[in-house]
Every structure is written in C-alpha cells, then in structure tokens.
N, C-alpha and C. Protein backbone atom coordinates (compact mmCIF):
# COMPACT_ATOMS: atom_id res chain seq x y z
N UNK A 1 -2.56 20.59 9.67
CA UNK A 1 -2.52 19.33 10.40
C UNK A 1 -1.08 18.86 10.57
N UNK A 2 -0.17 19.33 9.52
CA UNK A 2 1.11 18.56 9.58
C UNK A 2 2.03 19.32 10.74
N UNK A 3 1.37 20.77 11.31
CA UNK A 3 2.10 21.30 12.12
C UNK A 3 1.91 21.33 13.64
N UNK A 4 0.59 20.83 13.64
CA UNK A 4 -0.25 20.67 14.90
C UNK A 4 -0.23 19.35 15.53
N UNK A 5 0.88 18.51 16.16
CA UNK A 5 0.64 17.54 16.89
C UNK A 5 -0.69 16.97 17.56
N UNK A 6 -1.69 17.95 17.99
CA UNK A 6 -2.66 17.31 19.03
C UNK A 6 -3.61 16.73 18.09
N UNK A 7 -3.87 17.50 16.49
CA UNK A 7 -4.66 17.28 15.79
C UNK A 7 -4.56 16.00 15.26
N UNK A 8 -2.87 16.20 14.72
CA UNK A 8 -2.30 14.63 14.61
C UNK A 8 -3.03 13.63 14.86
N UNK A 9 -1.99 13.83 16.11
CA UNK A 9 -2.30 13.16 17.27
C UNK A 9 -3.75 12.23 16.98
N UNK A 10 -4.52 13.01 17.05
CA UNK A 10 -6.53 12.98 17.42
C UNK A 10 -6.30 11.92 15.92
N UNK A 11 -6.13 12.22 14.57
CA UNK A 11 -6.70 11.96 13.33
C UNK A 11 -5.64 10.41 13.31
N UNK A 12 -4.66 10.33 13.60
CA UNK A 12 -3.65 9.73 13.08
C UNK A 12 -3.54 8.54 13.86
N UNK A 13 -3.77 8.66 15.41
CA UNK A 13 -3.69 7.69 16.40
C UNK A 13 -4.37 6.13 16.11
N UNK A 14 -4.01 4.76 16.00
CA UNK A 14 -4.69 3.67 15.66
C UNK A 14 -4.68 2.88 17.15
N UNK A 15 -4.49 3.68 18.34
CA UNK A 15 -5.03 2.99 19.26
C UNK A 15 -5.87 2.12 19.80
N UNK A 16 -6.87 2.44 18.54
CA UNK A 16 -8.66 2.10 18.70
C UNK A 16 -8.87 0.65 18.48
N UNK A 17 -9.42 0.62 18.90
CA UNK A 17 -9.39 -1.48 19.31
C UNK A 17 -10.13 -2.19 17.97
N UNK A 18 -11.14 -1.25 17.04
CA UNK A 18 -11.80 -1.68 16.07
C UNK A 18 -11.14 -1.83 15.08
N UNK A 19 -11.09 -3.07 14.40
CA UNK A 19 -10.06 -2.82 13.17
C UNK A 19 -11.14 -2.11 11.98
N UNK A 20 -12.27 -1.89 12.16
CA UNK A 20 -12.98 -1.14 11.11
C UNK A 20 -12.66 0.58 11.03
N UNK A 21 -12.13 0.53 12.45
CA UNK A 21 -11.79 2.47 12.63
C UNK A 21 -10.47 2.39 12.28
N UNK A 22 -9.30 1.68 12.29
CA UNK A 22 -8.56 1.60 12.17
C UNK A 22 -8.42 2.18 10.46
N UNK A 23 -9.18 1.09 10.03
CA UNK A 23 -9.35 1.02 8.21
C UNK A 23 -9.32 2.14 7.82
N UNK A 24 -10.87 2.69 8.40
CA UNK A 24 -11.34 4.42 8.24
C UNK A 24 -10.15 5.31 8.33
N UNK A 25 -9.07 5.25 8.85
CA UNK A 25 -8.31 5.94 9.24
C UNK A 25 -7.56 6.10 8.07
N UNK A 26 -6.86 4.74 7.75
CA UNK A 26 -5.86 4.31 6.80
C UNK A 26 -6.28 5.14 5.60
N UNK A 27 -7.76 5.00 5.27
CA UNK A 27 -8.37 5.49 3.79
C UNK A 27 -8.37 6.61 3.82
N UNK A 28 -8.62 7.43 4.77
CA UNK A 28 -8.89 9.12 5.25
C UNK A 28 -7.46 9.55 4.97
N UNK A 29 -6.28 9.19 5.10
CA UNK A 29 -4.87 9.31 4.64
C UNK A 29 -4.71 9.24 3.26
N UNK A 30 -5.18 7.97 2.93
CA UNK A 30 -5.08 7.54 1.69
C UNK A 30 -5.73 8.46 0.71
N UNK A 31 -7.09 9.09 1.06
CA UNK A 31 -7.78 9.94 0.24
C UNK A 31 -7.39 11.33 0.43
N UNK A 32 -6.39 11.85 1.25
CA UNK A 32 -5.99 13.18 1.36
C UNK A 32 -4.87 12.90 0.29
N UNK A 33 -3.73 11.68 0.21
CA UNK A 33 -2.43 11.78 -1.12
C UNK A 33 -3.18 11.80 -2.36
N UNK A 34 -4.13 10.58 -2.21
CA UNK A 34 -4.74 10.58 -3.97
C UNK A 34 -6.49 10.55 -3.90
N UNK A 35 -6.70 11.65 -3.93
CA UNK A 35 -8.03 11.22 -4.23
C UNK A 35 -8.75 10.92 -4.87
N UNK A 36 -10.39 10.31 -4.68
CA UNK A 36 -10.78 9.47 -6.05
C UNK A 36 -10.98 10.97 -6.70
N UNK A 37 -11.06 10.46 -8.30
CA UNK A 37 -10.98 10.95 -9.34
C UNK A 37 -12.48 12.31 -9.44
N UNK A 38 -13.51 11.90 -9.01
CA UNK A 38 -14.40 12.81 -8.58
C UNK A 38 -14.20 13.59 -7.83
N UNK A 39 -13.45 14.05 -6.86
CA UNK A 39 -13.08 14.67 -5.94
C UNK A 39 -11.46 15.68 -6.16
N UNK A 40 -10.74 15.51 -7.09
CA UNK A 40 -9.93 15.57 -7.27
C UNK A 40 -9.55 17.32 -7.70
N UNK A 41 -8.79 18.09 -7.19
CA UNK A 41 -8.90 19.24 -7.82
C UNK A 41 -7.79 19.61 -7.20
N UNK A 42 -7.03 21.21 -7.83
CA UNK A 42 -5.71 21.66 -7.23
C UNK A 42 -5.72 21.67 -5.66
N UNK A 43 -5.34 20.82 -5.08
CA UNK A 43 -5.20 21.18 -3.32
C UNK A 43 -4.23 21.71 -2.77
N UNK A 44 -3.55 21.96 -3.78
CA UNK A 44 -2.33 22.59 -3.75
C UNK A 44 -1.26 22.10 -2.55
N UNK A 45 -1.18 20.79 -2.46
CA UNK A 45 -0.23 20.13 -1.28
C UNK A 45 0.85 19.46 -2.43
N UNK A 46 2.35 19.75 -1.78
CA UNK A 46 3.11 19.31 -2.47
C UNK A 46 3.48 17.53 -2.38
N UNK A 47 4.34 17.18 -3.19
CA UNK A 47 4.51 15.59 -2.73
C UNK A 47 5.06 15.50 -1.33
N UNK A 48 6.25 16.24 -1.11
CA UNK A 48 7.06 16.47 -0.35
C UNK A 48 6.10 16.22 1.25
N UNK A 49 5.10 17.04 1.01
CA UNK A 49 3.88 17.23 1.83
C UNK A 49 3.60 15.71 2.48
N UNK A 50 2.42 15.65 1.28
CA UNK A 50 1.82 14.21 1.59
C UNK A 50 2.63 12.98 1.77
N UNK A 51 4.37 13.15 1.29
CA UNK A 51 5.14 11.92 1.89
C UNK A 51 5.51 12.38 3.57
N UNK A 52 5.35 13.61 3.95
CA UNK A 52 5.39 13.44 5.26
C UNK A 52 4.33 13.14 6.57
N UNK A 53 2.70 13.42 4.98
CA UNK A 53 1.82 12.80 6.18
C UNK A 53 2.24 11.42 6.27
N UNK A 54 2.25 11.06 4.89
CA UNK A 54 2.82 9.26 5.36
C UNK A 54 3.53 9.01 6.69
N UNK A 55 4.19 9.74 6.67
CA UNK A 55 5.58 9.34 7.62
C UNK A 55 4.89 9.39 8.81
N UNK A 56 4.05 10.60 9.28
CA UNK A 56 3.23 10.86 10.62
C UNK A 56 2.40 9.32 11.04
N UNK A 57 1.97 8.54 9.98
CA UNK A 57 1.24 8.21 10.02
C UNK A 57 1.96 6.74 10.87
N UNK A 58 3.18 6.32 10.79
CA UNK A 58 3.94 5.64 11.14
C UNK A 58 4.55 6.36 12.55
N UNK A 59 5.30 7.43 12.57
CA UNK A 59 5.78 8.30 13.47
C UNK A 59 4.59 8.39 14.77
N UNK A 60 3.13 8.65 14.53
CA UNK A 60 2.32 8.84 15.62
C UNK A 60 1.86 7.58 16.88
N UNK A 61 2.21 6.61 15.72
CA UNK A 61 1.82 4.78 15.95
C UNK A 61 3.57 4.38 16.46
N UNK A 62 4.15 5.04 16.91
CA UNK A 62 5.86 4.90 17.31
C UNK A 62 6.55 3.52 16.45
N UNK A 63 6.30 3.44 14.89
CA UNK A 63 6.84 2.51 14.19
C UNK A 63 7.05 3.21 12.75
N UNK A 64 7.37 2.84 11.83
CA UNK A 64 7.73 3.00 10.50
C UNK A 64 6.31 3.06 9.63
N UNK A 65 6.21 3.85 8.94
CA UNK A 65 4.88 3.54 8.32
C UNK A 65 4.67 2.51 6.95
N UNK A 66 5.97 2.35 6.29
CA UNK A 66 5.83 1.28 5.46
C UNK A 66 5.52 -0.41 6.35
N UNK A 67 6.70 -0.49 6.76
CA UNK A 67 6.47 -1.51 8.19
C UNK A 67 5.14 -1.79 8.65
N UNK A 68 4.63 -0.98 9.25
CA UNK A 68 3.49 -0.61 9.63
C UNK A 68 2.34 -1.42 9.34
N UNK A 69 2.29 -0.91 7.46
CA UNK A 69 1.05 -1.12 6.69
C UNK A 69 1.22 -2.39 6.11
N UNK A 70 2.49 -3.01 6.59
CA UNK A 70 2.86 -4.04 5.76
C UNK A 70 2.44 -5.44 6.66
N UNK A 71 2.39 -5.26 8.16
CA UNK A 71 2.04 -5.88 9.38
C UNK A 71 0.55 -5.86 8.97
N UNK A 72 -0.20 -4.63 9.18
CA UNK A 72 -1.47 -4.68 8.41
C UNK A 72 -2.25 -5.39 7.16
N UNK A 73 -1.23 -5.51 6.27
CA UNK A 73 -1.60 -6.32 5.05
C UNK A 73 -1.85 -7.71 5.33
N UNK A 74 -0.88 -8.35 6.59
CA UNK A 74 -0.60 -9.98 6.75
C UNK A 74 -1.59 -9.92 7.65
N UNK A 75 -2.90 -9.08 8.18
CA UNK A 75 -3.49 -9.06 9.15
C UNK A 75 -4.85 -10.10 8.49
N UNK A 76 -5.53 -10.91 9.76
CA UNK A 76 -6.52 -11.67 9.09
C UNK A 76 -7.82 -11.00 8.94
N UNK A 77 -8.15 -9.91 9.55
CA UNK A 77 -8.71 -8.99 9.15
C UNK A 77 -9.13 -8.49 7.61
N UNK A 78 -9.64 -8.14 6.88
CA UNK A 78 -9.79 -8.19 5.65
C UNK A 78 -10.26 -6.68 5.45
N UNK A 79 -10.49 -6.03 6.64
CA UNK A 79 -11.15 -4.41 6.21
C UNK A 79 -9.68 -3.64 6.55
N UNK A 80 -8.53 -4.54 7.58
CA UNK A 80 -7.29 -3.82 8.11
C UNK A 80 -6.28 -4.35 6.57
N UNK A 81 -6.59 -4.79 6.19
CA UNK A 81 -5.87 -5.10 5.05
C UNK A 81 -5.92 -4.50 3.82
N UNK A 82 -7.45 -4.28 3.51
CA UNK A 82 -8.10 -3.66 2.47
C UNK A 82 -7.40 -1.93 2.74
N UNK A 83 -7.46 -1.18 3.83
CA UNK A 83 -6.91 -0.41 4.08
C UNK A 83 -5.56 0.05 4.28
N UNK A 84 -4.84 -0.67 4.31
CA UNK A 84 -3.72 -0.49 4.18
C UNK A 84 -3.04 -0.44 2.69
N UNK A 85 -3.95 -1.84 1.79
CA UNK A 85 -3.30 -1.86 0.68
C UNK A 85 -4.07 -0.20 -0.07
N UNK A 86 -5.04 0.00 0.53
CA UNK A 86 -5.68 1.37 -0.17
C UNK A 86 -4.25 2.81 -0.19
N UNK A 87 -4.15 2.90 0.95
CA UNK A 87 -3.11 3.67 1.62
C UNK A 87 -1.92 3.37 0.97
N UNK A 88 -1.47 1.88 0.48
CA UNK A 88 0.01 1.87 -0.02
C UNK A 88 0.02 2.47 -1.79
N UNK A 89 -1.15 2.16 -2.05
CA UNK A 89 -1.64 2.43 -3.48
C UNK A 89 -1.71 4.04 -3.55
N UNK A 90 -2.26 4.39 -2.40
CA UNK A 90 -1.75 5.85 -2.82
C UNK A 90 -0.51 6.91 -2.73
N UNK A 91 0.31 5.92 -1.88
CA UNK A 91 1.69 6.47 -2.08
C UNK A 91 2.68 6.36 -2.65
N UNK A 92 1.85 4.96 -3.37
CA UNK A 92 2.98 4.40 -5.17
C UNK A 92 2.52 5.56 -5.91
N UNK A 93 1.48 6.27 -6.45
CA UNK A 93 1.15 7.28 -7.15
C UNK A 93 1.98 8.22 -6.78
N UNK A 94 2.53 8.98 -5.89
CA UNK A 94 3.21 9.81 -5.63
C UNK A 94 4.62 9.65 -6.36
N UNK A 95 4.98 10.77 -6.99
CA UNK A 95 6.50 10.80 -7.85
C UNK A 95 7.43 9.92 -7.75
N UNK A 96 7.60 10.43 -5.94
CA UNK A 96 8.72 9.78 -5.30
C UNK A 96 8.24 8.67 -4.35
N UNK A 97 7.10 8.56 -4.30
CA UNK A 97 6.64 7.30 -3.21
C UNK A 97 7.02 5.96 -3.50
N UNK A 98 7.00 5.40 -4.80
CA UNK A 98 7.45 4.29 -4.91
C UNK A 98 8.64 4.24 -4.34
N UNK A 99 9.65 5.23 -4.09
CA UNK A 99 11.33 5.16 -3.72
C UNK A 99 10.63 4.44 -2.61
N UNK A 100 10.08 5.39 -1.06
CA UNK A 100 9.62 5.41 -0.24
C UNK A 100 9.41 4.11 0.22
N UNK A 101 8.19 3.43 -0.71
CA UNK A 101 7.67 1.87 -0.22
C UNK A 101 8.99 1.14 -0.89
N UNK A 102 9.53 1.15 -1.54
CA UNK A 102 10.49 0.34 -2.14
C UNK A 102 11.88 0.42 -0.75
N UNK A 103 12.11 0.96 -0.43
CA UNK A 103 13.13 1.14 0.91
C UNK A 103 12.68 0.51 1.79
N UNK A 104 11.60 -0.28 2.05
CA UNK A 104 11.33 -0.70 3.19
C UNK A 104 11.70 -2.50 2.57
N UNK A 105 12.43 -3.05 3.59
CA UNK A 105 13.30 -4.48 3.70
C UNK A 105 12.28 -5.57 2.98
N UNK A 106 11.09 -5.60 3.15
CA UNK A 106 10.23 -6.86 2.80
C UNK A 106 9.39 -6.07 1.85
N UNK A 107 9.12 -5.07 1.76
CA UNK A 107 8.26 -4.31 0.99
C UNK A 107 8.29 -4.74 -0.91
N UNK A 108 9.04 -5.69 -1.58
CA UNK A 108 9.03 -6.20 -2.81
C UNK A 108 8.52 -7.59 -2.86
N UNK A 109 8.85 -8.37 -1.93
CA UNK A 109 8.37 -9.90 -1.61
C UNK A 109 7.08 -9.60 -1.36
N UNK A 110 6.28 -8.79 -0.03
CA UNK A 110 5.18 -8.85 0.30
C UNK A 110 4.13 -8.09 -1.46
N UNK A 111 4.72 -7.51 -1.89
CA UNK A 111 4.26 -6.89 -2.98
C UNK A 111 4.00 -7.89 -4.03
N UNK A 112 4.70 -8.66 -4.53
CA UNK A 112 4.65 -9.39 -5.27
C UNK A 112 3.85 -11.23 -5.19
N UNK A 113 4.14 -11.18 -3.71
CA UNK A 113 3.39 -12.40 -3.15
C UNK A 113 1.62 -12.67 -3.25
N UNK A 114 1.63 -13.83 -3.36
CA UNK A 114 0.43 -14.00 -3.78
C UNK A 114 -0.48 -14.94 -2.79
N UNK A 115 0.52 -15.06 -1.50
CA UNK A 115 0.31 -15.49 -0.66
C UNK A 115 -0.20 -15.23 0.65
N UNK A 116 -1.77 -16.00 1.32
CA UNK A 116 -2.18 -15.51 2.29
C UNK A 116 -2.75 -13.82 1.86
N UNK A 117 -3.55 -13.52 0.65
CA UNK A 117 -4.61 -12.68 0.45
C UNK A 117 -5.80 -13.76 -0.15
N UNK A 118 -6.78 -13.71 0.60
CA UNK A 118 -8.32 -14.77 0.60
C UNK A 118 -9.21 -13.85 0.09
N UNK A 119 -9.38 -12.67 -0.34
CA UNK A 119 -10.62 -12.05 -0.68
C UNK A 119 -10.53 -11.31 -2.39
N UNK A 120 -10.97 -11.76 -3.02
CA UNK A 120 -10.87 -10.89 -4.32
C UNK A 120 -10.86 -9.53 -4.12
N UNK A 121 -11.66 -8.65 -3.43
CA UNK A 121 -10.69 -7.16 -2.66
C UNK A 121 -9.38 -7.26 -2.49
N UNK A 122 -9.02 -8.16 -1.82
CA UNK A 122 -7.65 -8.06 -1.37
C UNK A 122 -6.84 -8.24 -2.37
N UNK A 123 -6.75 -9.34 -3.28
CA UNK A 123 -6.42 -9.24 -4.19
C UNK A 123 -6.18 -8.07 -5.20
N UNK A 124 -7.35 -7.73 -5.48
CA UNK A 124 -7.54 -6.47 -6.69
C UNK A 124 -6.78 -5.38 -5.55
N UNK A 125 -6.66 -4.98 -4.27
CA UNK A 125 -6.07 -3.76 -3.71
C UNK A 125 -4.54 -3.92 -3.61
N UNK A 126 -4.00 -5.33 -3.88
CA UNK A 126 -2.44 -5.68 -3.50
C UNK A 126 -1.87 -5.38 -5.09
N UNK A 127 -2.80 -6.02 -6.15
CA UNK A 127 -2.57 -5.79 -7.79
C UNK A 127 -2.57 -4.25 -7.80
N UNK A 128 -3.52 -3.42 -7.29
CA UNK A 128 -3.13 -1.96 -7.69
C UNK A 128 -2.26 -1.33 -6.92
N UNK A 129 -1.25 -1.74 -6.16
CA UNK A 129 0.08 -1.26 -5.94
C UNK A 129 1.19 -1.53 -6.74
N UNK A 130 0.59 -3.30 -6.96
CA UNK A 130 1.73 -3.57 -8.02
C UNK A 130 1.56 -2.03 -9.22
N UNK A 131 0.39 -2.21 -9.89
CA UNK A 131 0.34 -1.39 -11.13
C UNK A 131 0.94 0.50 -10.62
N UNK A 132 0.65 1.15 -9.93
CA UNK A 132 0.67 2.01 -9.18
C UNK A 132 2.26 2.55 -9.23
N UNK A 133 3.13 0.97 -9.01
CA UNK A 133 3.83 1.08 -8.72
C UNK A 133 4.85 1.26 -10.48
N UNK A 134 4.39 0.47 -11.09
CA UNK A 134 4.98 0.06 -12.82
C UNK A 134 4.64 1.19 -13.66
N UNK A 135 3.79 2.28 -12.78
CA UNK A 135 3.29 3.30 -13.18
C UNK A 135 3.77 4.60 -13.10
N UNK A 136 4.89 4.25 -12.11
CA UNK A 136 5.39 5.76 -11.40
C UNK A 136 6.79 5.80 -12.28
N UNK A 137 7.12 7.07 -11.92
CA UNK A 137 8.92 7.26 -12.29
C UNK A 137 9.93 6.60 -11.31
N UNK A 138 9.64 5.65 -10.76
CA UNK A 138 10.69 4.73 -9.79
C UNK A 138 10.81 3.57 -10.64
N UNK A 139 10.07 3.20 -11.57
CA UNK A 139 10.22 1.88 -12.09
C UNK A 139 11.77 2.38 -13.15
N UNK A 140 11.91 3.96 -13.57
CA UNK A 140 13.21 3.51 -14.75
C UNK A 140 14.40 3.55 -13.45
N UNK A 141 13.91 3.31 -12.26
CA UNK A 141 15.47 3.42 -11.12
C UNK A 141 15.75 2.09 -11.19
N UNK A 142 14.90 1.04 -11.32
CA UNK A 142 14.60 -0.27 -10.46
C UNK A 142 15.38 -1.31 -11.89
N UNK A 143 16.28 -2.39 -11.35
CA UNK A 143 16.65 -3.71 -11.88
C UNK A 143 16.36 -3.97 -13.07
N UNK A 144 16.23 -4.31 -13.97
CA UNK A 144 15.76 -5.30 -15.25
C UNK A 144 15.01 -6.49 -14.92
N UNK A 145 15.48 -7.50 -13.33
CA UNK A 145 15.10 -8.50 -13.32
C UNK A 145 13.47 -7.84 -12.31
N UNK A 146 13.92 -7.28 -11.70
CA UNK A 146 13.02 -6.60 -10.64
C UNK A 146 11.28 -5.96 -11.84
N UNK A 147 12.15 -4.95 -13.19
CA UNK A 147 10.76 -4.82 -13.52
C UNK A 147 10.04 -5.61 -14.31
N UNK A 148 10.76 -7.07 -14.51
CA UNK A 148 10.05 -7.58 -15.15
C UNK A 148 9.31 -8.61 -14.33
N UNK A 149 9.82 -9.14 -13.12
CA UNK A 149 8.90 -9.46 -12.43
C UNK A 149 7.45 -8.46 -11.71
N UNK A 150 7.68 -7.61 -12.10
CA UNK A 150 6.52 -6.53 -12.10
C UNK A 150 5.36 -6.39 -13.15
N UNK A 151 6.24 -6.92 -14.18
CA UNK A 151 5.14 -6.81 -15.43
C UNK A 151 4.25 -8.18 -15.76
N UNK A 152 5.61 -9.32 -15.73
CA UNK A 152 4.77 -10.62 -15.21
C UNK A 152 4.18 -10.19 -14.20
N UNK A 153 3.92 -10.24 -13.39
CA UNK A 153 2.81 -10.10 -12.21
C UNK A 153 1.66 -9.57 -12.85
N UNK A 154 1.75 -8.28 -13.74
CA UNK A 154 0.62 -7.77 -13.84
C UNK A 154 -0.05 -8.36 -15.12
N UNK A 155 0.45 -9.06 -15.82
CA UNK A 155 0.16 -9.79 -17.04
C UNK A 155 -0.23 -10.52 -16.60
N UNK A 156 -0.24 -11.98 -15.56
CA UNK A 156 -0.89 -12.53 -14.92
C UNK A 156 -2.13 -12.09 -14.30
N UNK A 157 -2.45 -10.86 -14.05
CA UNK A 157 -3.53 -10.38 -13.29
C UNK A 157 -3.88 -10.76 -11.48
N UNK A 158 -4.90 -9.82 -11.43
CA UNK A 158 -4.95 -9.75 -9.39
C UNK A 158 -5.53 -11.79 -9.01
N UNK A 159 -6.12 -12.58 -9.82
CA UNK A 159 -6.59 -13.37 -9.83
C UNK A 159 -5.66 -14.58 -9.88
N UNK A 160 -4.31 -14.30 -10.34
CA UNK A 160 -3.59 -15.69 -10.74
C UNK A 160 -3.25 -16.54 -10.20
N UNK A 161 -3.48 -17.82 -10.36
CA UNK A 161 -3.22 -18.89 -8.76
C UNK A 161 -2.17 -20.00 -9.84
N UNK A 162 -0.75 -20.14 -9.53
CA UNK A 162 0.36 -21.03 -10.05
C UNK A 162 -0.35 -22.20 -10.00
N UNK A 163 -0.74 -23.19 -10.84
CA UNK A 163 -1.24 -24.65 -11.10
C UNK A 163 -0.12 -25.32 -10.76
N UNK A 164 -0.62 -26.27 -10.19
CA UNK A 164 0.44 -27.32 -9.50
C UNK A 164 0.58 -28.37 -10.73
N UNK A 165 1.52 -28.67 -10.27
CA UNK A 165 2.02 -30.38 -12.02
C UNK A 165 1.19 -31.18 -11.69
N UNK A 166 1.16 -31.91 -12.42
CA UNK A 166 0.08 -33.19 -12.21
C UNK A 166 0.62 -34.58 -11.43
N UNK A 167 2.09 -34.09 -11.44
CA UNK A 167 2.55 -35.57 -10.53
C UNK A 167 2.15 -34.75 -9.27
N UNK A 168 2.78 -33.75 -8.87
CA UNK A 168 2.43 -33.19 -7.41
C UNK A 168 0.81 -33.55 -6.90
N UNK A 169 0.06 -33.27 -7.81
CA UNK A 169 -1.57 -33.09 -7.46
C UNK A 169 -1.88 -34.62 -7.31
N UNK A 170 -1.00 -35.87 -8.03
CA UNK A 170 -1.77 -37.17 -7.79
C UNK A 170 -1.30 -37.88 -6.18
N UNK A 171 -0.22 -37.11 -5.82
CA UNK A 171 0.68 -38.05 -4.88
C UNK A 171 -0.11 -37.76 -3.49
C-alpha cells in the first residue's frame, strides 16, 4: 500500500462528506500502527514504516497529518474527534512517534487542554495520548517543566474539571 498511490489514494482519501467514514478511516490507520491487543501479532512492519503511513495520511489530504488530526480533534463532531484522538494514540506508541506529534506547533497545548472536549469518550481518547505519550521513549527528550505537566495531567485523570474559587462562583 505504501508503494501504490491509487490504492492510497482509494484507502487514505477523506474527501467523503460523512464524518462517520471519515472516522472509519482514521481508525483503519490507527489499527494498522497499533493494534488492539487481540489482534496483535509479528506483522513485521517497521516503525519507520507505519510513521510513513502516518505521513500519507496527511500527504494524500494535501496537509500535514499532525495538523490535520489536530483540526479534527476541535471538530464538533464527536465520531471525527473520537477518531482522530484514536489515530494520535497510536502514533504516541510508536518509538519515535511521540518526536513526530510533539513537532507539530500546537500539538502540546491541544494535548494537554481540557478545553472544548464534551463527551467522556472524548475525554478518555485525548487522556490516552496524554498517557501514550508519558509512556514512550520521547518523554526522557522532553523539559522537566513539560514532563511534569504530563504527569499532573495524568494524576488528575481524563475527568478533571479546575473548580472555580468561591468569590468567582458568587459574583
């Protein structure tokens, strides 16, 4: 597939006006880098590999694929979102993927934000990038201040909503 443009092309294309095919798409990617754990066996594809389906996957859609999925995440859609964060979660698992999503300009704010996700899915799929991510060999590259706002985050859990003061809440 990675050598065959038309196939690409056919599998990769998000032209499709449904954001539910869209999703399908995102996860069908997502489940070729990491698959669930039942399914899982030597496929013998290197990382190197599956970080360049990533890349197709951006490259076929004529944009960036971190970019991309990250436009997708802020989408009000909730199945184009759910899919994307599926897809980013599986390319934090990858060795070098965290480098990957971490290079992209907004890709730590949108990660860490807790803002504008409405669905406990969404939630729990944005938390397992965080973890995904605290999980890989990119975290001993990354800041002091950077991984510990990573670990707060995840010590807080996918659920945490900042309580407002009590003067703010009476006024």
């Amino acid at each position: 597939v990675l050598n065959d443009p038309v196939t690409r092309e056919g599998w990769l294309s998000l032209n499709v006006a449904q954001s539910k095919l869209k999703a399908a798409i995102l996860v069908s990617v997502a489940r070729i880098i990491h698959p669930l754990p039942e399914h899982q066996h030597d496929h013998g594809h290197s990382s190197a590999d599956l970080l360049k389906l990533y890349s197709f996957v951006g490259s076929t859609n004529k944009q960036e694929s971190t970019s991309m999925l990250l436009g997708f995440g802020r989408s009000p859609l909730p199945e184009l979102r759910l899919g994307a964060y599926t897809l980013l979660e599986a390319v934090a698992r990858l060795p070098t993927g965290g480098q990957v999503l971490l290079s992209a300009a907004d890709f730590f704010d949108f990660l860490l934000s807790r803002e504008g996700e409405t669905t406990k899915e969404g939630r729990e799929g944005r938390f397992a990038i965080v973890q995904a991510i605290n999980n890989s060999p990119v975290k001993a590259l990354l800041a002091e201040e950077i991984v510990k706002k990573i670990e707060t985050h995840i010590l807080e859990g996918p659920h945490f909503v900042k309580a407002l003061s009590w003067e703010l809440a009476t006024e």
